[in-house]
Protein backbone atom coordinates (compact mmCIF):
# COMPACT_ATOMS: atom_id res chain seq x y z
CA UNK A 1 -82.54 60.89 -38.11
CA UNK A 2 -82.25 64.82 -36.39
CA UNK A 3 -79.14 65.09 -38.49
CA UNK A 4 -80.75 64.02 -41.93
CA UNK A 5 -83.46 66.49 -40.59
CA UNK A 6 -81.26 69.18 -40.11
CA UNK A 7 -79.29 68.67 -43.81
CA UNK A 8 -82.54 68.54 -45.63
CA UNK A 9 -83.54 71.83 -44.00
CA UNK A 10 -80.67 72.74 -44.97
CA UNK A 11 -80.50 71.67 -48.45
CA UNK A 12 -83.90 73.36 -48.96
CA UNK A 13 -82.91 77.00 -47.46
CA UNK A 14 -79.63 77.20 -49.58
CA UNK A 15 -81.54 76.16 -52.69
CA UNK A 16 -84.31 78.31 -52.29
CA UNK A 17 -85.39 79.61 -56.02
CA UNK A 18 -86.53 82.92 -54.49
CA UNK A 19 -82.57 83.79 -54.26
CA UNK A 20 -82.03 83.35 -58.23
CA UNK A 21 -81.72 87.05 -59.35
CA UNK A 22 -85.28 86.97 -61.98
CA UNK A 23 -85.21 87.76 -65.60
CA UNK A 24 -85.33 91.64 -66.34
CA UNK A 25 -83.58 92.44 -63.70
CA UNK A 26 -80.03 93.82 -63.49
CA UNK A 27 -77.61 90.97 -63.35
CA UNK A 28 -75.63 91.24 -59.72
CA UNK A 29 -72.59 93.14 -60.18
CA UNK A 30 -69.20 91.41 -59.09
CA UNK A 31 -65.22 91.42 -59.24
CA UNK A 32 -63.52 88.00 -59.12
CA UNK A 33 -59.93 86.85 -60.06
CA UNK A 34 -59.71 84.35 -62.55
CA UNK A 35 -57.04 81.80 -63.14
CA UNK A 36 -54.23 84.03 -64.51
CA UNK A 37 -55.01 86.26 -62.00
CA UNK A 38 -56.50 88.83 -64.25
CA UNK A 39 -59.81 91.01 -61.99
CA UNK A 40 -62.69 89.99 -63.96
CA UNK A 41 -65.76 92.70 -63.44
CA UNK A 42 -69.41 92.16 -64.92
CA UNK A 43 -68.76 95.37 -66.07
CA UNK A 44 -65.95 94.73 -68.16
CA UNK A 45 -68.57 92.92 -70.56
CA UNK A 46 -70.85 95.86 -71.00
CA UNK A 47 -72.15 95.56 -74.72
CA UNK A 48 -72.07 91.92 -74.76
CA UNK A 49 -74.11 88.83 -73.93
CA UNK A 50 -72.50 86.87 -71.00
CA UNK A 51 -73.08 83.15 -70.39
CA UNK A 52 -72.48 83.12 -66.45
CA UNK A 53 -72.40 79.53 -65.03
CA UNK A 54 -71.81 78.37 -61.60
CA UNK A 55 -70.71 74.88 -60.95
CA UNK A 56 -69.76 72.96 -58.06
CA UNK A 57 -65.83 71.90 -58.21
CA UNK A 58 -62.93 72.06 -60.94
CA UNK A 59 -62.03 68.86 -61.94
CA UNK A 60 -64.86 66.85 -61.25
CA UNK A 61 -66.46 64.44 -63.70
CA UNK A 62 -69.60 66.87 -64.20
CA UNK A 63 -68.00 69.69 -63.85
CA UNK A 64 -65.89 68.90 -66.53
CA UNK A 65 -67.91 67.53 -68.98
CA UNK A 66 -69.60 70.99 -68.78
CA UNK A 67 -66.84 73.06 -68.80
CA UNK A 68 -65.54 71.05 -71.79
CA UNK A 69 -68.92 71.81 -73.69
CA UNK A 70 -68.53 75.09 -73.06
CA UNK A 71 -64.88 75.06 -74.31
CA UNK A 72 -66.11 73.46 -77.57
CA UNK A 73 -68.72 75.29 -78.65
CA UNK A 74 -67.20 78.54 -77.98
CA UNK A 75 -66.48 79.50 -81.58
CA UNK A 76 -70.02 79.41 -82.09
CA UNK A 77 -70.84 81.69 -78.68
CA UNK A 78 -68.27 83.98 -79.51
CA UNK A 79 -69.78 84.34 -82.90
CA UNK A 80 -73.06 85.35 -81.47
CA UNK A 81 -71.58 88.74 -79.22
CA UNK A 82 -70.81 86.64 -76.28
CA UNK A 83 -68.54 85.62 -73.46
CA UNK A 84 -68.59 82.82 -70.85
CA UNK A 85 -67.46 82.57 -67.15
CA UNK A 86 -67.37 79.73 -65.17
CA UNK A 87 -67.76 80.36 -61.42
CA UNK A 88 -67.12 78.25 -58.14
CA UNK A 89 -65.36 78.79 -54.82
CA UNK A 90 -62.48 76.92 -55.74
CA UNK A 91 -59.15 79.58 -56.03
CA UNK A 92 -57.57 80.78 -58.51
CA UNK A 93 -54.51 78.03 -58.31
CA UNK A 94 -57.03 75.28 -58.62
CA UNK A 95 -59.00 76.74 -61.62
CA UNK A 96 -55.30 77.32 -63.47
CA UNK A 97 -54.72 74.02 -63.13
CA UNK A 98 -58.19 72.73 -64.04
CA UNK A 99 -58.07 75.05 -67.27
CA UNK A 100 -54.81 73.68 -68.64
CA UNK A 101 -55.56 70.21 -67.82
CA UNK A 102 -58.83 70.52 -69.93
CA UNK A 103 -57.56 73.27 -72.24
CA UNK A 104 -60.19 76.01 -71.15
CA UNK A 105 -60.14 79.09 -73.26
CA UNK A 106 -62.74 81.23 -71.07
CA UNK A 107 -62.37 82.98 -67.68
CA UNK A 108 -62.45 80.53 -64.48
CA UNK A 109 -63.76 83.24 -61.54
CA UNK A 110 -62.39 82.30 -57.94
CA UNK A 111 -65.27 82.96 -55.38
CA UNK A 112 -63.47 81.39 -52.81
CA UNK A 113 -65.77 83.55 -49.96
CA UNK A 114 -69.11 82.46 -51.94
CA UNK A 115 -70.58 85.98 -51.88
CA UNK A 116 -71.01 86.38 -55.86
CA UNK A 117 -72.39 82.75 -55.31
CA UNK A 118 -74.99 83.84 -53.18
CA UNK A 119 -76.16 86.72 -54.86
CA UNK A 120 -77.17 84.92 -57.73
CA UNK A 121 -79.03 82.98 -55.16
CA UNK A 122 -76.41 79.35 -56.02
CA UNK A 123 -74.57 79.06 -52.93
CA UNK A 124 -75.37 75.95 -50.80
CA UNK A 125 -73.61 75.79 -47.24
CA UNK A 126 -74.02 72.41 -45.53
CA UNK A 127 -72.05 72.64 -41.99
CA UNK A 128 -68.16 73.35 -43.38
CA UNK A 129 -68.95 72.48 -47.04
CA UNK A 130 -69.66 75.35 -49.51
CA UNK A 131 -70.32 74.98 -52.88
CA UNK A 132 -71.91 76.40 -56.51
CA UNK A 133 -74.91 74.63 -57.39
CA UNK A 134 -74.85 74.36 -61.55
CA UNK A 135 -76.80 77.16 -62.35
CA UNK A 136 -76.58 79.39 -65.34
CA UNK A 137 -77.49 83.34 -66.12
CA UNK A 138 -77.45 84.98 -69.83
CA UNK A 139 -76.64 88.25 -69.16
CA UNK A 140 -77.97 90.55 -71.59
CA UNK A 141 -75.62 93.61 -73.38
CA UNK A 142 -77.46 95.74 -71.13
CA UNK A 143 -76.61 94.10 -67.48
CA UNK A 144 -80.13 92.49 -67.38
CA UNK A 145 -80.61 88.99 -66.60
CA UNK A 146 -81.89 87.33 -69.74
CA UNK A 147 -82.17 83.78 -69.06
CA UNK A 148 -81.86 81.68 -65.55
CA UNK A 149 -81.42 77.92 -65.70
CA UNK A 150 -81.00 76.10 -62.39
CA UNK A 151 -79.85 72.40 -61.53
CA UNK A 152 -78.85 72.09 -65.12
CA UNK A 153 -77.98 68.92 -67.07
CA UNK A 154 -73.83 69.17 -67.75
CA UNK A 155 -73.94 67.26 -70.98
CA UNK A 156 -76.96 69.16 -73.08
CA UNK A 157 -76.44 72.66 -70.76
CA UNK A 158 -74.31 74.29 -73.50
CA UNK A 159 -76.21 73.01 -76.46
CA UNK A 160 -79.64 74.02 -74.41
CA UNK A 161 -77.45 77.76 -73.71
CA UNK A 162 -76.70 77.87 -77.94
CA UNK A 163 -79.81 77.40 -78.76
CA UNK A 164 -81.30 80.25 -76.34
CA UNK A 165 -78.60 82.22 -77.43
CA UNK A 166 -79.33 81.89 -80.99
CA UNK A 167 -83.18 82.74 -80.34
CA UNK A 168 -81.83 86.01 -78.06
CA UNK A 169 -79.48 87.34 -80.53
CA UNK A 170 -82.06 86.24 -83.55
CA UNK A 171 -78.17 84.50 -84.43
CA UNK A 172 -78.08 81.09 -86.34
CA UNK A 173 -76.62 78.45 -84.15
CA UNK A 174 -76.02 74.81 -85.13
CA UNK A 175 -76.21 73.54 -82.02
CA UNK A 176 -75.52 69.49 -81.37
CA UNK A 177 -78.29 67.31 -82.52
CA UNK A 178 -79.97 66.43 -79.21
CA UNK A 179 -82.33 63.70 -79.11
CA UNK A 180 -83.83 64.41 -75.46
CA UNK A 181 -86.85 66.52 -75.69
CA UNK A 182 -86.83 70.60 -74.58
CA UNK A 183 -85.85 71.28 -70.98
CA UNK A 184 -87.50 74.50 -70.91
CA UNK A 185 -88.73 74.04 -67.81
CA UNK A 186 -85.54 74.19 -65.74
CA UNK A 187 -85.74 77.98 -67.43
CA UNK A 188 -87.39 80.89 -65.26
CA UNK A 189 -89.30 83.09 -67.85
């Protein structure tokens, strides 16, 4: 019972919304490796839009079916100005194997130490477990936080991102026919 106590507490203080960076404001800066072990900077993507997403563990069955969304509709993101990161505090070895295993065109970012994590507020630490929650930041050309979208659903999350994208850029975007109705809510104006 004290231990279930002591996780929910937990659970509630490392998901606390108050953390998530807010739209308008500049986007935390960071410097990660990704999986070819190539330094990846937010400022390296000055002058472009920048779909950041945080998620919980390569090779996972949500974690893929997001990352594989992403994969597939990145003609279409490209075509709008912008670039996609995945995040999560698995290394660099881990996310190489993860992106040839699932054919991952985009930048896998190794925040092994969780600090970029937790300055965009999507770190959780329960005891000796650390991980991303799935949380997602459009980054505008400018370094500005655009969009937020926490606790996100992996299969319609990169449809939902096209579609915000499109209405950003004032870009046409297909998008997947998606029967579900908006989840606008999970997005912080």
């Amino acid at each position: 019972m004290v231990v279930g106590l002591l996780l929910g507490l937990m659970w509630l203080r490392s998901s606390h919304a108050t953390d998530l960076p807010k739209v308008g404001q500049d986007a935390p800066v960071f410097s990660l490796t990704d999986q070819h072990g190539q330094l990846q900077r937010l400022a390296d993507y000055r002058g472009k839009w920048v779909v950041l997403y945080f998620y919980p563990k390569d090779n996972t069955p949500h974690c893929t079916t997001e990352a594989c969304a992403f994969r597939d509709d990145m003609a279409q993101i490209h075509a709008m100005g912008a670039a996609v990161l995945g995040v999560s505090v698995d290394d660099a070895d881990s996310h190489a194997q993860f992106a040839r295993k699932h054919h991952l065109s985009f930048p896998l970012l190794a925040d092994q130490d969780g600090v970029v994590a937790a300055r965009y507020g999507s770190l959780t630490n329960l005891f000796l477990v650390r991980f991303a929650r799935r949380n997602t930041f459009i980054i505008n050309p400018q370094g500005k936080i655009a969009r937020v979208y926490t606790g996100v659903n992996a299969q319609k999350h990169a449809n939902e991102v096209l579609k915000d994208l499109a209405a950003l850029t004032g870009s046409a975007a297909s998008g997947k026919p998606d029967s579900s109705p908006s989840t606008l809510p999970s997005i912080t104006p």
